[in-house]
Protein backbone atom coordinates (compact mmCIF):
# COMPACT_ATOMS: atom_id res chain seq x y z
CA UNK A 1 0.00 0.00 0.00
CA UNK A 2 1.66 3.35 -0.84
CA UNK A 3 2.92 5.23 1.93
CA UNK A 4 0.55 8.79 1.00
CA UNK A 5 -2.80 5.95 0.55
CA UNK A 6 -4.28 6.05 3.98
CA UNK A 7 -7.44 4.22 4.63
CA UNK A 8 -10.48 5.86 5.95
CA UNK A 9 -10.92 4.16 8.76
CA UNK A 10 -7.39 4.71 10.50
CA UNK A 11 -7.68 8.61 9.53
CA UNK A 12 -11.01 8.86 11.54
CA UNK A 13 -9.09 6.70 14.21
CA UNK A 14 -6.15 9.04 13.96
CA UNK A 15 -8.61 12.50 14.59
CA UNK A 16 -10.21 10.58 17.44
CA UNK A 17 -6.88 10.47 19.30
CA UNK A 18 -4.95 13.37 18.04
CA UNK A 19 -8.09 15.83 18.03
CA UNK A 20 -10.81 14.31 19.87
CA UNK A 21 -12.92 17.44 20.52
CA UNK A 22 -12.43 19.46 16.95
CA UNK A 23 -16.03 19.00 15.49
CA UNK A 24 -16.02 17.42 12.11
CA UNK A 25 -19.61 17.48 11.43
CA UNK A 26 -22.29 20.14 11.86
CA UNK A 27 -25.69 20.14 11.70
CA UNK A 28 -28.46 22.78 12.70
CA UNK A 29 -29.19 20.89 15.30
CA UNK A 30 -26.27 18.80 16.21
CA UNK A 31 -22.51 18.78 16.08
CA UNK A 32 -20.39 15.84 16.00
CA UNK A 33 -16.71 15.54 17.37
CA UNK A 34 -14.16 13.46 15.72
CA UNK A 35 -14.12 11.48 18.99
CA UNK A 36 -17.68 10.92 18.88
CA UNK A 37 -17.61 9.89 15.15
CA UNK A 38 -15.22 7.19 15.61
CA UNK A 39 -16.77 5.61 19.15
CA UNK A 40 -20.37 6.00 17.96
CA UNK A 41 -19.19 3.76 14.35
CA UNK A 42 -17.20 1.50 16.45
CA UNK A 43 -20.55 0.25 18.77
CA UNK A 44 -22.59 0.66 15.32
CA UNK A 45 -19.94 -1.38 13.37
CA UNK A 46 -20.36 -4.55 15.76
CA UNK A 47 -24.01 -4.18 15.62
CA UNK A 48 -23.27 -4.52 12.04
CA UNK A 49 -21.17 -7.15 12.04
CA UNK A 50 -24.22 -9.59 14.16
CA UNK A 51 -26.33 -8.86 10.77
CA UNK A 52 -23.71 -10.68 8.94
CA UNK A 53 -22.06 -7.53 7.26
CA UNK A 54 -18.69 -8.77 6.73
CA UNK A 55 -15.55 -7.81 3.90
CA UNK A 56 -16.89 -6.33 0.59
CA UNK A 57 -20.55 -6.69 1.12
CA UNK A 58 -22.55 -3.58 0.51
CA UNK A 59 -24.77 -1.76 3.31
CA UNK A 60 -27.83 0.01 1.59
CA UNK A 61 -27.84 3.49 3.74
CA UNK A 62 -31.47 4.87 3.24
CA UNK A 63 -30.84 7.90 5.44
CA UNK A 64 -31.36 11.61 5.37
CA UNK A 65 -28.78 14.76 6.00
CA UNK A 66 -28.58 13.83 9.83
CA UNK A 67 -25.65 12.49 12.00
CA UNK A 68 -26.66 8.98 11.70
CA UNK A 69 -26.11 9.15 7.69
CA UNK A 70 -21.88 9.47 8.82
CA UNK A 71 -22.13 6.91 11.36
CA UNK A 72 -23.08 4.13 8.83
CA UNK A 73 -20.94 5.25 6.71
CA UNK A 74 -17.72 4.21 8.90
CA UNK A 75 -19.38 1.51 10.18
CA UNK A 76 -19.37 -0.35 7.52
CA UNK A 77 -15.84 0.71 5.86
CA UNK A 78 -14.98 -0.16 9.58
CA UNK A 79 -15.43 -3.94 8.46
CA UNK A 80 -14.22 -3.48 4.95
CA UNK A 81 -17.88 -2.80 3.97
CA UNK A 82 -19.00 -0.40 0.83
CA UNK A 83 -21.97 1.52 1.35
CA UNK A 84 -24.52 2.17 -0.78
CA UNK A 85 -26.65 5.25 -0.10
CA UNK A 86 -30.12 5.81 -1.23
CA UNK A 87 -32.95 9.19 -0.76
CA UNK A 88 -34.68 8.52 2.75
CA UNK A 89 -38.11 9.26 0.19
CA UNK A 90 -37.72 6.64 -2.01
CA UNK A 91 -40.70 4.92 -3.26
CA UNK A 92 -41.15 1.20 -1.72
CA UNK A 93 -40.74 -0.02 -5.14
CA UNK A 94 -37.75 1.84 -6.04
CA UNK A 95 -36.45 1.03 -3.12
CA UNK A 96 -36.63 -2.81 -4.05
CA UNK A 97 -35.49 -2.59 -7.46
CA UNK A 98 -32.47 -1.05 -6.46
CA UNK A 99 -32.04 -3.38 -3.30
CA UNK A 100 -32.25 -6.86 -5.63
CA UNK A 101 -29.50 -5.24 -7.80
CA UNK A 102 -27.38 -4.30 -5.05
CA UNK A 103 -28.06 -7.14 -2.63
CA UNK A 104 -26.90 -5.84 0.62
CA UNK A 105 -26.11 -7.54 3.51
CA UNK A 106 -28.30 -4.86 5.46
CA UNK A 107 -30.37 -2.20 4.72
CA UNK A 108 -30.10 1.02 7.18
CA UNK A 109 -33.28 3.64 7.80
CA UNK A 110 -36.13 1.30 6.96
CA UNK A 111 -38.87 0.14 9.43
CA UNK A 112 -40.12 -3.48 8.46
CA UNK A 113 -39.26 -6.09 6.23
CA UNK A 114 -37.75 -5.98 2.50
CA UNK A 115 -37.24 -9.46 1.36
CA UNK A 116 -34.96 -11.71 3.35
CA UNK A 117 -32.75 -9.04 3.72
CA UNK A 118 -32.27 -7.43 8.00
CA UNK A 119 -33.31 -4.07 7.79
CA UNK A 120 -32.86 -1.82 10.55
CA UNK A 121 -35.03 1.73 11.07
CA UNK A 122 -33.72 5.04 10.93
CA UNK A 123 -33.86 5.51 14.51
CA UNK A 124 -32.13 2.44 15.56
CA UNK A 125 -29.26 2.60 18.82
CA UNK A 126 -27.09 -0.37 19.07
CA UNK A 127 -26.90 -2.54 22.44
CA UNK A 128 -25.19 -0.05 24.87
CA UNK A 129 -22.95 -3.00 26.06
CA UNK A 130 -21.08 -3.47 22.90
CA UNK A 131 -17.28 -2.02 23.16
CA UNK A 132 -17.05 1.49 21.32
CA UNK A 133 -13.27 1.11 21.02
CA UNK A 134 -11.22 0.23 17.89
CA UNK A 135 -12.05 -2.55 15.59
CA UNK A 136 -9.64 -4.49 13.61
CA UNK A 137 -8.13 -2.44 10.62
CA UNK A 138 -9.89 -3.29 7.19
CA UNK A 139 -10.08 -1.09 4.02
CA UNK A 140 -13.24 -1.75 1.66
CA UNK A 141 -12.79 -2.72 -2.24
CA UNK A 142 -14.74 0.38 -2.84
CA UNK A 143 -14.91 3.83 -1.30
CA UNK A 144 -19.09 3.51 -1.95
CA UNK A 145 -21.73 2.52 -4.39
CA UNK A 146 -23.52 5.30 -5.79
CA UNK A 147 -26.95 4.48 -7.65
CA UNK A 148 -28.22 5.51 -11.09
CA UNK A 149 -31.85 5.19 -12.87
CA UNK A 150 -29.45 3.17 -15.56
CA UNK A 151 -30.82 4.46 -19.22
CA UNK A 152 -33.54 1.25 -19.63
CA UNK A 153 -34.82 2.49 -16.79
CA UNK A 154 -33.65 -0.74 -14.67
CA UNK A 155 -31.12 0.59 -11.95
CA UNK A 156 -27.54 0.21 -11.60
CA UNK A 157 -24.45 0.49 -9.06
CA UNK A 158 -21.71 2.63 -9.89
CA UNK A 159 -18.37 1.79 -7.59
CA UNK A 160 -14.89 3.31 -7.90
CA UNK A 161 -12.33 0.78 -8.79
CA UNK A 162 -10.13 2.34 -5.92
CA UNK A 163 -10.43 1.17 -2.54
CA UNK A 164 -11.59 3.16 0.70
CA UNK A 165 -8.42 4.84 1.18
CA UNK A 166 -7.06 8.68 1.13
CA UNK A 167 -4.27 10.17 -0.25
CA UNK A 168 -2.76 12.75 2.21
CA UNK A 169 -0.75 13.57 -0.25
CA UNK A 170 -3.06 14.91 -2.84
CA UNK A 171 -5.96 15.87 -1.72
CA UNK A 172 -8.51 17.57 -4.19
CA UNK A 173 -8.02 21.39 -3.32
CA UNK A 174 -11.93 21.69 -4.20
CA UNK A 175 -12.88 19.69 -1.72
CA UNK A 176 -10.12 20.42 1.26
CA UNK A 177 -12.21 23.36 3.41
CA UNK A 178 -9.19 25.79 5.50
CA UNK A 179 -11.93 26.17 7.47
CA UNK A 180 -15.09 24.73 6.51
CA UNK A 181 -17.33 23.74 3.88
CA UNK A 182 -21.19 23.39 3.24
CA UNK A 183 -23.02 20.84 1.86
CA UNK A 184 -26.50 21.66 0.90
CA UNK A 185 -26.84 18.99 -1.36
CA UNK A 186 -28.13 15.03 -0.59
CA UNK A 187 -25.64 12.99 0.57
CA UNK A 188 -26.59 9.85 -1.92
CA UNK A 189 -25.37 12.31 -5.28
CA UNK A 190 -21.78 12.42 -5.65
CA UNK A 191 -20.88 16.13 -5.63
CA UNK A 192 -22.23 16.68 -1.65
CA UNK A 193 -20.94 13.08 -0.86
CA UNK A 194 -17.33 13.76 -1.89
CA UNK A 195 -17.66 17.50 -0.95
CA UNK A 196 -18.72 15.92 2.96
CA UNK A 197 -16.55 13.65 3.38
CA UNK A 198 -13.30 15.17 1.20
CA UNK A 199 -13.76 17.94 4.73
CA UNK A 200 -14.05 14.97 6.48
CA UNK A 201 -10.85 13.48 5.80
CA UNK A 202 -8.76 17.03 5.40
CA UNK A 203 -9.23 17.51 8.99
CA UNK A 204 -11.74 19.97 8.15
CA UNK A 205 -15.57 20.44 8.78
CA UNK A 206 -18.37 19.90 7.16
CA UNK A 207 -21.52 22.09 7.87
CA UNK A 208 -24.38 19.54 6.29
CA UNK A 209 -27.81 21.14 5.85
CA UNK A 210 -30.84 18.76 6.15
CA UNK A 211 -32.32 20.39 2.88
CA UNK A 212 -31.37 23.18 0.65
CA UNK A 213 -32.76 26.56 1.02
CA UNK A 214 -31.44 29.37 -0.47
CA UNK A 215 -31.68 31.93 2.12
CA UNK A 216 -30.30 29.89 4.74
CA UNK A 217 -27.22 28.47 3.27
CA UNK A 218 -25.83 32.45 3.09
CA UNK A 219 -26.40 32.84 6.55
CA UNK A 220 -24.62 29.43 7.16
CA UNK A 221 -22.13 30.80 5.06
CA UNK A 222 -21.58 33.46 7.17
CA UNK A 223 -22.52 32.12 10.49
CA UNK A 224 -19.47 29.02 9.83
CA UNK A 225 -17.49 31.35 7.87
CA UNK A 226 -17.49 28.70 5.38
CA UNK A 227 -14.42 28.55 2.54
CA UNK A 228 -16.02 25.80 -0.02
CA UNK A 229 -19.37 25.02 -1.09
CA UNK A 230 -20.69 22.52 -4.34
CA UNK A 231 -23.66 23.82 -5.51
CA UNK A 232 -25.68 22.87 -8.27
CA UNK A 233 -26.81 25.24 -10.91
CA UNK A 234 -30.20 24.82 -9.50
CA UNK A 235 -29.16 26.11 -6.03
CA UNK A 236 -27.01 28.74 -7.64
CA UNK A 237 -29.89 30.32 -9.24
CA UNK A 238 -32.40 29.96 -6.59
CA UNK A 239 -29.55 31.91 -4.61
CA UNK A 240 -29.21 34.30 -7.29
CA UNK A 241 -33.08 35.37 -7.39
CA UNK A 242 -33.17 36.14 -3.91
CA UNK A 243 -33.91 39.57 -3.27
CA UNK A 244 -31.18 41.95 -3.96
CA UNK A 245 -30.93 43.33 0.18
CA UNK A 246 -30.97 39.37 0.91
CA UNK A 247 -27.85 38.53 -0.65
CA UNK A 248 -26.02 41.76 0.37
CA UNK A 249 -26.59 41.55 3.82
CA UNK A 250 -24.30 38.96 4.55
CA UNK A 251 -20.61 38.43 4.96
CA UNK A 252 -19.70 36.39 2.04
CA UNK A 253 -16.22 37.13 2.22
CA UNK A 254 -14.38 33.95 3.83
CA UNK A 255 -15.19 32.26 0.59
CA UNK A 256 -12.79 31.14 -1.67
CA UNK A 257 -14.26 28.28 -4.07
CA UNK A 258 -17.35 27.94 -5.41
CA UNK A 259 -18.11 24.95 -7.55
CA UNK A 260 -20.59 24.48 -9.72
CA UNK A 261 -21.27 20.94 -11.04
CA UNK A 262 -23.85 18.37 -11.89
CA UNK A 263 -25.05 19.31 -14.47
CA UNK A 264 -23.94 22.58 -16.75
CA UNK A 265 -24.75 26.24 -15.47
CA UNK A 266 -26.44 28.54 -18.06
CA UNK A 267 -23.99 31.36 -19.07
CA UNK A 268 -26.26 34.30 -17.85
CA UNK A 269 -26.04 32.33 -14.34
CA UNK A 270 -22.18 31.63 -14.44
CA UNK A 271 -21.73 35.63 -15.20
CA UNK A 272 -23.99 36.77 -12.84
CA UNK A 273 -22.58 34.95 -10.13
CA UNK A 274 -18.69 35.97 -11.52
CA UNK A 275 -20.15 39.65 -11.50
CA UNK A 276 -21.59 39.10 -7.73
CA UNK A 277 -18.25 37.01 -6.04
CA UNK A 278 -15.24 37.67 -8.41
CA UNK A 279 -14.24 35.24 -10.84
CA UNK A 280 -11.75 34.13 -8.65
CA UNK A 281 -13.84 32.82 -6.24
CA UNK A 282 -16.02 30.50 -8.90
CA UNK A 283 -14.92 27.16 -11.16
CA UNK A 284 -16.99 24.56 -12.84
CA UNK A 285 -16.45 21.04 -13.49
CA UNK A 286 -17.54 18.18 -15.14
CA UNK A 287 -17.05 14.36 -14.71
CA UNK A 288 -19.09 11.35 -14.51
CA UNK A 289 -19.56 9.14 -10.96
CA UNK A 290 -17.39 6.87 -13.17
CA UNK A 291 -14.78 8.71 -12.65
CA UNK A 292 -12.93 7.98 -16.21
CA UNK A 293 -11.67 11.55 -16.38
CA UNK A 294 -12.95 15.12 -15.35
CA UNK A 295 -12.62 18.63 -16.61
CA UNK A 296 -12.20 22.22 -14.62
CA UNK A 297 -12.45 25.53 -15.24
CA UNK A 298 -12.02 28.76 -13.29
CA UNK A 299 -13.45 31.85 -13.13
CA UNK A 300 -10.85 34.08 -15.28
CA UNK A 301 -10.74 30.61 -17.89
CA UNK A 302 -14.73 31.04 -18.50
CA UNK A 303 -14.78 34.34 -19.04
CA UNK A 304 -12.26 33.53 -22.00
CA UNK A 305 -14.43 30.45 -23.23
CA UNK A 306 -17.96 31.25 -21.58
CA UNK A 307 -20.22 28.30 -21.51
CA UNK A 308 -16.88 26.02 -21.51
CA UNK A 309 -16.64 23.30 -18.36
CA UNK A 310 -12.78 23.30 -18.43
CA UNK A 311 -9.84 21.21 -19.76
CA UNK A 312 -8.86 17.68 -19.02
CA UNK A 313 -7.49 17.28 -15.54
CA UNK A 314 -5.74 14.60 -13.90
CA UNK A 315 -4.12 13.06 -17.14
CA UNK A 316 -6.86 12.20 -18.43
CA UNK A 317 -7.66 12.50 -22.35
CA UNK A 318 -10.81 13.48 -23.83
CA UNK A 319 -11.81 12.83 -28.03
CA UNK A 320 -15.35 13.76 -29.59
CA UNK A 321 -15.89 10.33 -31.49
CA UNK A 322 -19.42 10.27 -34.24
CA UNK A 323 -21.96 7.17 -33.88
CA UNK A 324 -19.32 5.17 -36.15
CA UNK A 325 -16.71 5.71 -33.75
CA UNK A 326 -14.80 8.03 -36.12
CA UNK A 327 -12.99 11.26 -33.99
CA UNK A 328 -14.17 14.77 -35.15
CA UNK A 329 -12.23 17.47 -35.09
CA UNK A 330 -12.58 20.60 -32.67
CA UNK A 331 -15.96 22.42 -33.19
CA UNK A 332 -17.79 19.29 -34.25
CA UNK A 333 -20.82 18.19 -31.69
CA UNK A 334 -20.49 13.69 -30.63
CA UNK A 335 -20.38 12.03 -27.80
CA UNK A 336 -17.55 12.74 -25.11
CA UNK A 337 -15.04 9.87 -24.79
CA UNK A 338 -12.51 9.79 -21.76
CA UNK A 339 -9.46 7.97 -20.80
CA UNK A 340 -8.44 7.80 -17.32
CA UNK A 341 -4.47 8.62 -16.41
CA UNK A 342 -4.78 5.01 -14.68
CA UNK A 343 -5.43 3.37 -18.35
CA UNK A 344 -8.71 1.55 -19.98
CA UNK A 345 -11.27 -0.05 -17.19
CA UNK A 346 -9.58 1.04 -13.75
CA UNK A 347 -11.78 3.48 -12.15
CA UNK A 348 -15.10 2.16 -11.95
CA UNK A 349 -17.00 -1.02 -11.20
CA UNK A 350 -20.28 -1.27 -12.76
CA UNK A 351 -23.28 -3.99 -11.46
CA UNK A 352 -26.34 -3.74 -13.62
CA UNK A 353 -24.95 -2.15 -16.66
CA UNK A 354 -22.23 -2.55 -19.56
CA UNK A 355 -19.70 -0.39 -20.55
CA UNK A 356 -19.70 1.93 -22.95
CA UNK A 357 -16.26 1.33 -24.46
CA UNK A 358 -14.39 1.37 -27.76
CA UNK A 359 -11.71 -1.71 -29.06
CA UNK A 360 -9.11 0.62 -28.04
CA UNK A 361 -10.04 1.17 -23.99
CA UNK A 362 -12.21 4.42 -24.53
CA UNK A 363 -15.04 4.73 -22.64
CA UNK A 364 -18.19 7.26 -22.54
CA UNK A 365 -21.25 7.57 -20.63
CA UNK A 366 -23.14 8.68 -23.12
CA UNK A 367 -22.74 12.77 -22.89
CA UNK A 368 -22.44 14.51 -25.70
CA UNK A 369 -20.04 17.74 -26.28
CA UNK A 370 -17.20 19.53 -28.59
CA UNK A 371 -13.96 20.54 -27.69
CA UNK A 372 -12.67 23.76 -28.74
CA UNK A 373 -8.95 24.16 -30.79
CA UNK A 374 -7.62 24.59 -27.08
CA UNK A 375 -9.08 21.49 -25.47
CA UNK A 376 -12.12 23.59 -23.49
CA UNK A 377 -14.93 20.70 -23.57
CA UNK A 378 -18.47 22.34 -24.05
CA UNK A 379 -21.38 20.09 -22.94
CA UNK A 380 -23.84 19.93 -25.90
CA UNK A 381 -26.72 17.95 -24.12
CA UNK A 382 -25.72 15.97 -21.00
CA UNK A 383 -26.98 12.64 -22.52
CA UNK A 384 -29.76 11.90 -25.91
CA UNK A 385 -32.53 10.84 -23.43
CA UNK A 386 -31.20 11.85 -19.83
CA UNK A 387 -33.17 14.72 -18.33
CA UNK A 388 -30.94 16.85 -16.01
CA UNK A 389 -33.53 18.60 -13.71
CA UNK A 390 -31.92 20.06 -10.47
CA UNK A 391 -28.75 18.68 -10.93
CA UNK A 392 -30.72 15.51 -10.60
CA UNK A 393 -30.08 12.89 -13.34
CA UNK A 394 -33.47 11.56 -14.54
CA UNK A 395 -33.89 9.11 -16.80
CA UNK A 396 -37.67 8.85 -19.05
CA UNK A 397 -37.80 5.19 -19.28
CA UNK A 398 -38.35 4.98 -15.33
CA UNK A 399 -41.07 7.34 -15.52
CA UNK A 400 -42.47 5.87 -19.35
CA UNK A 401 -42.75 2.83 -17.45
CA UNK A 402 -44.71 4.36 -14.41
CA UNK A 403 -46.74 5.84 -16.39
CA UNK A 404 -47.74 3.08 -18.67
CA UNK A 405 -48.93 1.41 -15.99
CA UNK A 406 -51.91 3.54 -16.09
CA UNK A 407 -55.17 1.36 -17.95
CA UNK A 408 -56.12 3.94 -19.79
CA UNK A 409 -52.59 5.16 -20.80
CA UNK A 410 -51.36 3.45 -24.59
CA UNK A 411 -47.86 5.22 -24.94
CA UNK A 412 -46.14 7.66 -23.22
CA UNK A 413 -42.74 9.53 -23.76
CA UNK A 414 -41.16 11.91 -21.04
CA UNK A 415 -38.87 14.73 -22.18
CA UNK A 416 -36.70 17.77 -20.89
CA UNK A 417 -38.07 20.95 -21.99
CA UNK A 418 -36.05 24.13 -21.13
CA UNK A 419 -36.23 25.91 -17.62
CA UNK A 420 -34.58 29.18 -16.06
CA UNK A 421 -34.66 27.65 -12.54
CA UNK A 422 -34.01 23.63 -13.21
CA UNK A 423 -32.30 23.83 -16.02
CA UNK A 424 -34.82 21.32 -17.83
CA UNK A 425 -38.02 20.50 -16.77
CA UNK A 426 -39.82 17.45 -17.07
CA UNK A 427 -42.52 16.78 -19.36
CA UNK A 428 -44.70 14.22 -19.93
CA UNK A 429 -46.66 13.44 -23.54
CA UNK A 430 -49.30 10.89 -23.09
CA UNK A 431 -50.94 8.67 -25.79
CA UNK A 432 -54.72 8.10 -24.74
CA UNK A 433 -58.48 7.98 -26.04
CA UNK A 434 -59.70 9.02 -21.99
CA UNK A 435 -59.60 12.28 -20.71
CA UNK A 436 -57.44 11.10 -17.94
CA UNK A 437 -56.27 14.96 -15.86
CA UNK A 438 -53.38 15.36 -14.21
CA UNK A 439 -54.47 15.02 -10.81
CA UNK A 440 -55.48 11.32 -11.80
CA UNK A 441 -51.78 10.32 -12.99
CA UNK A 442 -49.97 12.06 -10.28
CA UNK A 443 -51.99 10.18 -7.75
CA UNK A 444 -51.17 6.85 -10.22
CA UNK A 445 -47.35 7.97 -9.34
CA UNK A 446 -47.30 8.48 -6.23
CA UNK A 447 -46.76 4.77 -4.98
CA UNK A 448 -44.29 4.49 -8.07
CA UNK A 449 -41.43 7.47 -8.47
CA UNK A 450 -40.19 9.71 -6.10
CA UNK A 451 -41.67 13.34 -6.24
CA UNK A 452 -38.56 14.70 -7.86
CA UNK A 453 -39.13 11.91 -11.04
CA UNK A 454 -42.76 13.24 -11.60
CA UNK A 455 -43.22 15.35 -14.83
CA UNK A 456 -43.83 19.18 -14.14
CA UNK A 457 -46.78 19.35 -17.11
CA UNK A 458 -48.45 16.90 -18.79
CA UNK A 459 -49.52 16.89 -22.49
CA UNK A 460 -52.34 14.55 -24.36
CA UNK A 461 -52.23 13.12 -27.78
CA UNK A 462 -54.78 10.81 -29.74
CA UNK A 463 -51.78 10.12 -32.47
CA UNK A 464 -48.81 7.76 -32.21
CA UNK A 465 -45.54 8.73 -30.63
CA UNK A 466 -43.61 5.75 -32.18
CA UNK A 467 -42.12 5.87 -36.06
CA UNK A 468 -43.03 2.78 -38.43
CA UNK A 469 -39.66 0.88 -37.04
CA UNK A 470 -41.79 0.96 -33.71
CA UNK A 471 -39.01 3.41 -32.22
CA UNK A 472 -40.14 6.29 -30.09
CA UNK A 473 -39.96 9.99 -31.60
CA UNK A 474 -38.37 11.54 -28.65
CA UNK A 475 -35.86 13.94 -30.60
CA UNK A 476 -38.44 15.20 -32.98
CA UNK A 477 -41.56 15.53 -30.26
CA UNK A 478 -38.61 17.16 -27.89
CA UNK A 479 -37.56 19.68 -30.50
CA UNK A 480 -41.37 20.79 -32.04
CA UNK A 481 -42.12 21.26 -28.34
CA UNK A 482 -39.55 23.39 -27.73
CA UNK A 483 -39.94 25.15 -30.79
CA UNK A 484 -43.40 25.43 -30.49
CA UNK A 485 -44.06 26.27 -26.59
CA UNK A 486 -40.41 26.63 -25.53
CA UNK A 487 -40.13 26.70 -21.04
């Protein structure tokens, strides 16, 4: 193991001893010391461990923005464990789609059965008599297991092909807080889940909010003088159209980085923000949960290539390649390809899915962009089907299939329109005979999607949305709608 790769599990030890009362997490209602954070995983760890949770099985964590979330967490890196978190609001049936693909050993936050598998609920307290001091050393195969809708709709796993260990040595400067940094964002997306626990592991603290709201994360940004924050371009704008005495009434000025990611930020919103903080103060980046290369851009760079998300970091190499595989030159719109400095196949673990991959070790997840003469990547449309509403990747044929379930529902095809605030909002075209109403299908969904999948506006047809090859028209409906009604 290289000398500068430190596992998890022996930093949080290390904090526990060397700064026991420093407070690594922060809540509004809670604070948690580093000694508390390693004695409160140890008891939860054993708990674990009578479950059955043993080296490189996976602990579905269906928890919230509280203390609790963390806990699990270590507790299951604690014996070589990968968790696997999942949104607290998850729909039961979600919920078991994505458990039978994952097949934990346990399942955290949920009251009653699922399956054969133990569950335990949110508020569960392990048996006060088991030890709370330090467990045998073991390093999970994977740092976590993040979930995706998966583009048919049928979810998958996404794991990091690096173990659970940090390098001291190189630390992401994004995501090392001097002081601290906030995380308004769920902790089951990647951006707040690396921005957490990258404080985490700097010796820094994290200020985690249970939800977003705009107002409140400047005061928290004030109140924690807070250095770093990840925001998505949802938050950022939300933040932005707060009333002008809102936003100048507080101390901004111990920030230093603010990152935009998730999906890209409109270039009015990027400006607006570079006009309000400094350019210095903002970046941008791009790069899949995969983690086969990323890109970065700051401030001063955008203003030089506006709309851009950066250049190639890390080593990594990016090429544009067409649908035959053939590279286009700079300028030309395909879909992003990526190389990691590590070589073909060595960042990421997929279970549920294949690879997108070429003969020659290139891989994409299906985003589509251009690169500039200089190498600046510009995101043409984050994926052909993928609707990226709130930084949230949402994928049609999860909600197509929800929907279809409806009797009186023949076809149905979901698509991003435009939107200031989101970014793209979701909308739903439905193939019927029956004047079905709104009300009627969002009631249909609620026992099948989380609120966040349901369409914002729903739109009734009599004719077919599918060509003669029986494929669906998405592009062309997509475009006459924008064209026609726009956001």
């Amino acid at each position: 193991m290289p000398m500068t790769k430190v596992p998890y599990v022996r930093l949080i030890h290390q904090f526990a001893q060397n700064t026991p009362r420093r407070v690594a997490l922060e809540f509004e209602d809670a604070r948690v010391t580093c000694l508390e954070l390693e004695r409160r995983s140890n008891r939860l760890a054993r708990a674990y461990a009578r479950y059955g949770v043993g080296q490189g099985d996976l602990v579905t964590i269906c928890l919230p923005n509280v203390p609790e979330y963390f806990f699990a967490c270590v507790a299951a890196w604690k014996l070589g464990a990968v968790p696997n978190p999942l949104s607290a609001g998850l729909p039961d049936s979600e919920r078991k789609a994505i458990v039978e693909r994952a097949d934990p050993a346990l399942i955290v936050g949920v009251r009653g059965a699922l399956g054969q598998r133990p569950t335990l609920p949110p508020d569960f307290e392990p048996d006060p008599a088991l030890p709370d001091t330090p467990l045998p050393e073991k390093v999970a195969p994977h740092e976590r297991a993040l979930t995706s809708g998966g583009s048919t709709g049928v979810p998958k796993l996404i794991m990091p092909g690096n173990p659970a260990l940090y390098d001291i040595d190189n630390p992401s400067p994004l995501f090392t807080p001097r002081n601290a940094m906030l995380v308004p964002g769920p902790l089951y997306h990647a951006g707040p889940y690396s921005a957490a626990w990258g404080a985490v592991f700097a010796g820094g603290k994290a200020v985690v909010m249970h939800r977003f709201d705009a107002a409140r994360c400047l005061q928290l940004i004030e109140k924690h003088r807070i250095d770093r924050v990840f925001f998505v371009p949802t938050m950022l704008n939300r933040i932005w159209r707060l009333p002008a005495q809102e936003r100048k009434r507080h101390d901004l000025s111990s920030l230093e980085i603010v990152v935009s990611g998730g999906a890209p930020c409109p270039q009015w919103l990027m400006r607006a923000w570079i006009e309000w903080l400094g350019p210095q103060r903002l970046c941008e980046g791009y790069g899949p949960s995969e983690r086969i290369g990323r890109t970065f851009i700051t401030g001063e760079e955008w203003l030089r290539k506006p709309g851009s998300v950066g250049r190639a970091m890390d080593g990594c190499r990016i090429k544009i390649l067409d649908p035959q595989g053939v590279e286009l030159p700079a300028g030309q719109i395909g879909e992003i390809y990526m190389m990691p400095a590590t070589g073909a196949g060595s960042t990421f673990v997929y279970r549920g899915a294949e690879r997108r991959i070429t003969e020659d070790g290139w891989e994409s997840v299906g985003d589509m962009g251009h690169l500039d003469g200089d190498g600046y990547l510009f995101i043409a449309d984050r994926r052909t089907d993928m609707i990226v509403c709130g930084g949230r990747n949402i994928y049609p044929a999860e909600i197509e299939a929800a929907l279809n379930a409806h009797p009186d529902v023949r076809a149905s095809v979901v698509v991003g329109l435009p939107d200031d605030d989101l970014g793209q909002r979701i909308h739903a075209i439905i193939e019927t005979d029956t004047a079905i109403g709104d009300e009627v299908l969002r009631s249909h969904l609620e026992p099948r999607l989380v609120r966040y999948k349901w369409p914002h506006s729903f739109e009734y047809v009599r004719e077919s949305l599918f060509n003669e090859a029986g494929k669906v028209r998405r592009s062309a409906l997509r475009a006459q709608r924008v064209a026609g009604f726009g956001n």
